[in-house]
Each structure stands twice: as structure tokens, then as C-alpha cells.
C-alpha atoms as a PDB file:
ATOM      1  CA  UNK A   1      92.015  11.200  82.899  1.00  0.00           C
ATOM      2  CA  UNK A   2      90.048   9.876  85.608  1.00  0.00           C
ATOM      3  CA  UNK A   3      89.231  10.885  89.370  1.00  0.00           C
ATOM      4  CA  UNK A   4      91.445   8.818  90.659  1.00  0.00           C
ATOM      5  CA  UNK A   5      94.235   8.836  88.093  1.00  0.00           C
ATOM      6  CA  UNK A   6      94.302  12.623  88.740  1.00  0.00           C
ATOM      7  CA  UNK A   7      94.501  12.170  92.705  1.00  0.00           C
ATOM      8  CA  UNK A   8      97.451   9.114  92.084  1.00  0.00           C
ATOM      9  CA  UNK A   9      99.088  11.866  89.875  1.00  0.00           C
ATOM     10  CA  UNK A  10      98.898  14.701  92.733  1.00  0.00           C
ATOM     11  CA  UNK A  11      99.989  12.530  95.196  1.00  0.00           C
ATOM     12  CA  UNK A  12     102.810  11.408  93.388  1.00  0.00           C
ATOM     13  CA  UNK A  13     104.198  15.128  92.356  1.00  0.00           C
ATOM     14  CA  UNK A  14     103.149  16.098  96.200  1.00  0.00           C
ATOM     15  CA  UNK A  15     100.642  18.536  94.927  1.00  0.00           C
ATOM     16  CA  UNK A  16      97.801  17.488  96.775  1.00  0.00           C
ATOM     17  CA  UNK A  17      98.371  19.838 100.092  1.00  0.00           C
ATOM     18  CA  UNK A  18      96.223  17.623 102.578  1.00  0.00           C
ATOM     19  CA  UNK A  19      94.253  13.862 103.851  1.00  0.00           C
ATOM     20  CA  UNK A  20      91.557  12.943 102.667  1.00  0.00           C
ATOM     21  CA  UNK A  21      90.735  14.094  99.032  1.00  0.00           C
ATOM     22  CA  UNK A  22      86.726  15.197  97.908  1.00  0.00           C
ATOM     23  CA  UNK A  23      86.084  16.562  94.690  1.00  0.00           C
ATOM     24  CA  UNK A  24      83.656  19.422  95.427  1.00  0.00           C
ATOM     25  CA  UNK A  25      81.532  21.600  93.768  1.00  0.00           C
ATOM     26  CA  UNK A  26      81.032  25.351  95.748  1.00  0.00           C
ATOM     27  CA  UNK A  27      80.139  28.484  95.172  1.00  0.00           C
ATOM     28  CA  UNK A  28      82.143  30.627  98.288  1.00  0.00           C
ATOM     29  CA  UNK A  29      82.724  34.585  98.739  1.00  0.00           C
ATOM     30  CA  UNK A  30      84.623  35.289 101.759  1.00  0.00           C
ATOM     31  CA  UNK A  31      85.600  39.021 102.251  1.00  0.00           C
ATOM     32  CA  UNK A  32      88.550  39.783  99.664  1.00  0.00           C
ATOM     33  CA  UNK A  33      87.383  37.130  96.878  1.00  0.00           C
ATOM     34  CA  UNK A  34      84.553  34.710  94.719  1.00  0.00           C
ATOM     35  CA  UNK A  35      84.857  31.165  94.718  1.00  0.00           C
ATOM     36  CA  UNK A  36      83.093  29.302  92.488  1.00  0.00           C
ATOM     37  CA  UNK A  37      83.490  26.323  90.254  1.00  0.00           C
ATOM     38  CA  UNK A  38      84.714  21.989  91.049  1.00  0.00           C
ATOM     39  CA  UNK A  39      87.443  21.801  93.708  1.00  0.00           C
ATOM     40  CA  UNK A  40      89.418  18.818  95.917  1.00  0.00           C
ATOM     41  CA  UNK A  41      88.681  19.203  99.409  1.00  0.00           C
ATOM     42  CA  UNK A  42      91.199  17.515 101.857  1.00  0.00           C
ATOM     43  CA  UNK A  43      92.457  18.158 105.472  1.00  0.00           C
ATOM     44  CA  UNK A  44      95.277  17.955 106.916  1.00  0.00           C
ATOM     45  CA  UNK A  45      95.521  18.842 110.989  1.00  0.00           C
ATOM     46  CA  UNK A  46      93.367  22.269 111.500  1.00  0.00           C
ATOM     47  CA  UNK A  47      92.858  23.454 108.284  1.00  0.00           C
ATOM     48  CA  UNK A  48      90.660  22.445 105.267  1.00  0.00           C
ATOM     49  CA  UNK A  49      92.404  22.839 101.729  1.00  0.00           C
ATOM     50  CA  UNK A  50      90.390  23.738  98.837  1.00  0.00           C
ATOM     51  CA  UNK A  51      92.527  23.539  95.402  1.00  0.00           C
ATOM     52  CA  UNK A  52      90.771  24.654  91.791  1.00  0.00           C
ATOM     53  CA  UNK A  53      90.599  21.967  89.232  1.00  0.00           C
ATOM     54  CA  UNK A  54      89.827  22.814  85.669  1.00  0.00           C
ATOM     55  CA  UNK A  55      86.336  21.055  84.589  1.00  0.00           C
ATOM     56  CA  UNK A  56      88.446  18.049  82.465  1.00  0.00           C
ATOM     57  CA  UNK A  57      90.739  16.832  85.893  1.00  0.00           C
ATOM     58  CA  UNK A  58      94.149  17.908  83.748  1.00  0.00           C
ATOM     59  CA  UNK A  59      95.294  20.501  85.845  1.00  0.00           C
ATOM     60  CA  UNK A  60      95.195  22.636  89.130  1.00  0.00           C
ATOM     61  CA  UNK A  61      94.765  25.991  88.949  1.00  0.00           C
ATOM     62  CA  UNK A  62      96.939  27.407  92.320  1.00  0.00           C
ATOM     63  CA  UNK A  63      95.610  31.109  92.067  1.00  0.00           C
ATOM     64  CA  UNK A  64      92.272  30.078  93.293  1.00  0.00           C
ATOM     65  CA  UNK A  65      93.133  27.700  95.675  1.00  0.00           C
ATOM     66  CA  UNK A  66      92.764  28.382  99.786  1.00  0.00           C
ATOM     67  CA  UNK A  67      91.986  27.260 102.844  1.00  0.00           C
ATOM     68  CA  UNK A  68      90.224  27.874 105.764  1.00  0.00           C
ATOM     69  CA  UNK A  69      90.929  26.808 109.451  1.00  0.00           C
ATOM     70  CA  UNK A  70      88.831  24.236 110.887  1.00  0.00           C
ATOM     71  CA  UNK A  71      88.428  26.645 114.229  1.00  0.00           C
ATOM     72  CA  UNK A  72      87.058  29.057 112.246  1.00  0.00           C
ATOM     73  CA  UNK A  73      83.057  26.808 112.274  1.00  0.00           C
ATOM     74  CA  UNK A  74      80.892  26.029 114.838  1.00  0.00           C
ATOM     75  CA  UNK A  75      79.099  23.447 112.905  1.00  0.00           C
ATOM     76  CA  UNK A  76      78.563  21.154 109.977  1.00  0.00           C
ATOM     77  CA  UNK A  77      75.842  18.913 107.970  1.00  0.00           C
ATOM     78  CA  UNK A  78      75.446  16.828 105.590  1.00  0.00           C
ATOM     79  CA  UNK A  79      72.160  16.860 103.147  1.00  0.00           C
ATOM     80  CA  UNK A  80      71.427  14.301 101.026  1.00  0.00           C
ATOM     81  CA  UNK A  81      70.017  14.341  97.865  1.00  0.00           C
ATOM     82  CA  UNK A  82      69.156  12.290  94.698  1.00  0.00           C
ATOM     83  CA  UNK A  83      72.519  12.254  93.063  1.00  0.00           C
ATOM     84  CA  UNK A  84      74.072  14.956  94.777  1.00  0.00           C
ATOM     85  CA  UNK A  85      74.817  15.656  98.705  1.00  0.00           C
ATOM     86  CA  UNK A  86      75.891  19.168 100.089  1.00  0.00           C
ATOM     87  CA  UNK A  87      78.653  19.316 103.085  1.00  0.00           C
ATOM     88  CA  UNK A  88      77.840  22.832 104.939  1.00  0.00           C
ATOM     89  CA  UNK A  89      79.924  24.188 107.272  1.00  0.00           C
ATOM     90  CA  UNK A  90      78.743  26.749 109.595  1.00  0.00           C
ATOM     91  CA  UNK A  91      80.120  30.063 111.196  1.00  0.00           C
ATOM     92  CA  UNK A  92      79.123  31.734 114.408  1.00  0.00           C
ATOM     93  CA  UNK A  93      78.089  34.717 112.487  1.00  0.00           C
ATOM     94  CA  UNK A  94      75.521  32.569 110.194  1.00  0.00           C
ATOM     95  CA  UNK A  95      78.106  32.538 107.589  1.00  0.00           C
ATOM     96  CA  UNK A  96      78.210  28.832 105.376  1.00  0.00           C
ATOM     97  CA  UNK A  97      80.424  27.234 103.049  1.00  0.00           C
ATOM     98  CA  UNK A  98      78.401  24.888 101.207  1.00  0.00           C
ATOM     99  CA  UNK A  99      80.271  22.025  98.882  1.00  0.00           C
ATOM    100  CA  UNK A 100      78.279  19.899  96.816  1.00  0.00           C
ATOM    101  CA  UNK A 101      79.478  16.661  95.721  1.00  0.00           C
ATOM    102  CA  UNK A 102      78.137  13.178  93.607  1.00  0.00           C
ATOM    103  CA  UNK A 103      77.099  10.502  95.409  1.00  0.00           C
ATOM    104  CA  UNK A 104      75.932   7.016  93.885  1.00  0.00           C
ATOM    105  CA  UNK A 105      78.775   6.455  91.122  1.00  0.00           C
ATOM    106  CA  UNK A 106      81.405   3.852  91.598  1.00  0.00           C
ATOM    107  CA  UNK A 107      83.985   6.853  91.310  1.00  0.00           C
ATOM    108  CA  UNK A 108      82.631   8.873  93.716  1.00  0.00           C
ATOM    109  CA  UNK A 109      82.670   6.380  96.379  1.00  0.00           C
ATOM    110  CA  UNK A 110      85.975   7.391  97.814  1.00  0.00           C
ATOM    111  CA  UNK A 111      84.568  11.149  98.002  1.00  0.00           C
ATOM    112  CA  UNK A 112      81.665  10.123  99.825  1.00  0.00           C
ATOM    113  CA  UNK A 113      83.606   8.384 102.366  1.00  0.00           C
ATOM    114  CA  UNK A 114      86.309  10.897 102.839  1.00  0.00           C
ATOM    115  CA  UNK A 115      83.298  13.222 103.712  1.00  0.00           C
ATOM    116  CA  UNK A 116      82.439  11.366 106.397  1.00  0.00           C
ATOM    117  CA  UNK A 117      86.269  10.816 107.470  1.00  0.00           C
ATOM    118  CA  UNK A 118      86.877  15.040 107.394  1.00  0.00           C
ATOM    119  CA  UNK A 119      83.236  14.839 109.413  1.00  0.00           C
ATOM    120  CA  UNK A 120      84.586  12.772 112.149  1.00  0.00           C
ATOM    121  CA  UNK A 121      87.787  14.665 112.945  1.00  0.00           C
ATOM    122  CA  UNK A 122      85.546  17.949 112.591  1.00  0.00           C
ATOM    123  CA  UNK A 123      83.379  15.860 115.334  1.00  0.00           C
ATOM    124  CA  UNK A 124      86.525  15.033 117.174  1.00  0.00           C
ATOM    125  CA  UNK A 125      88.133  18.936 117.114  1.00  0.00           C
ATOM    126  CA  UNK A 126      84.413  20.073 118.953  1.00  0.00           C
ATOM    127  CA  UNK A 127      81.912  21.063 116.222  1.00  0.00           C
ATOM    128  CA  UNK A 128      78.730  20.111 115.926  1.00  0.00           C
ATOM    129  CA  UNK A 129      77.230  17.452 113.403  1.00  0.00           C
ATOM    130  CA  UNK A 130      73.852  19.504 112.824  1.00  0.00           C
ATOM    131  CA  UNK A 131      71.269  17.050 112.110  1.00  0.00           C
ATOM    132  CA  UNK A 132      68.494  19.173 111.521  1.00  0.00           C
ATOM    133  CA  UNK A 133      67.947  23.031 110.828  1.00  0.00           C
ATOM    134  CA  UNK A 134      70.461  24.808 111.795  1.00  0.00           C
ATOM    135  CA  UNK A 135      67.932  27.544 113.355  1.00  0.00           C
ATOM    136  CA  UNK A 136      65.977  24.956 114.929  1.00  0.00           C
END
């Protein structure tokens, strides 16, 4: 099954929890657990959703699934790469959350610009689009 098939078939059985949908790649420890592995991003009002997806798109995998509030960041960027860009989130305490995601594929077209959709409302709820280093 394809990228898109597998979104059409979440949306349909109202399993996808938010806007917007990303597939994502992140590695993620916040204090009680490890995240790790290819995810769908989406947002929906203040929070961003992250929901596990086995490596073949078949199913979702709900125990590893959460979500963090928007409110709870100070700042984003996005890096570009070759094939590959990273979306970094920032916390006042120098904590990140860093997804990667594909970039230059005819099927990851919609990812790339639902990046830049969740970017704007984080723009819109008052974080920062970092440009350069965050330190700098």
C-alpha cells in the first residue's frame, strides 16, 4: 500500500487523530519513554499528534503514539538536505524534537507541503521560525 492509500484509509476509519498528515522519521526521549522509528505527524488546534506506523504503511501501532502541545516550544526550523529535510522544534530548556522527512519524490510532495502548513500555524500561535543557529 502506498502513502497516500494508507492516509485515504485512516481518514476513512477516522484513525488519523489530526490536519495535516507528514510521514516522519524521529528519534524522541521525553522523560517517561524512547521514541524512535517512521511516524505521521499532523495537527489539529494546539497539539501535534505523532502516531507509529510499522515500516510497510499496513498498520498503526497506538501504544507508541503521543502528542505534544504546541505551547510547549519556543521555536522551530527547517534544514534542508539532499533527499532528506529535518523539522526541529525547540524548547526553552534547549530540549529538540527533531523529525526527518523525504523531500524530492512525487509522493512526498504532500509531506513537504504540510510541513510548511503545521509551520505557518506554529508561526501564527507565536513561535519562532529560526532561520539560522539556534544559539546564534
Amino acid at each position: 500500500m502506498n502513502r497516500r492509500s494508507f492516509l485515504l484509509e485512516m481518514r476513512k476509519s477516522g484513525q488519523l487523530k489530526g490536519d495535516k498528515p507528514c510521514f516522519v522519521v524521529l528519534k524522541y526521549k521525553d522523560e517517561n519513554r524512547n521514541y524512535r522509528g517512521e511516524y505521521i505527524l499532523s495537527q489539529r488546534y494546539d497539539n501535534l499528534y505523532l502516531q507509529k506506523i510499522n515500516r510497510l504503511f499496513e498498520m498503526l501501532r497506538p501504544k507508541d503514539d503521543f502528542s505534544v502541545s504546541i505551547h510547549s516550544f519556543i521555536g522551530f526550523k527547517i534544514e534542508s538536505n539532499n533527499s532528506r529535510n529535518s523539522f526541529i522544534l525547540y524548547k526553552e530548556n534547549g530540549e529538540l524534537l527533531k523529525m526527518d522527512y523525504m523531500v524530492g519524490l512525487k509522493e512526498t510532495f504532500s509531506t513537504e507541503e504540510n510541513i510548511e502548513r503545521i509551520a505557518k500555524v506554529l508561526t501564527e500561535k507565536g513561535l519562532k521560525r529560526i532561520e539560522d543557529d539556534i544559539n546564534g
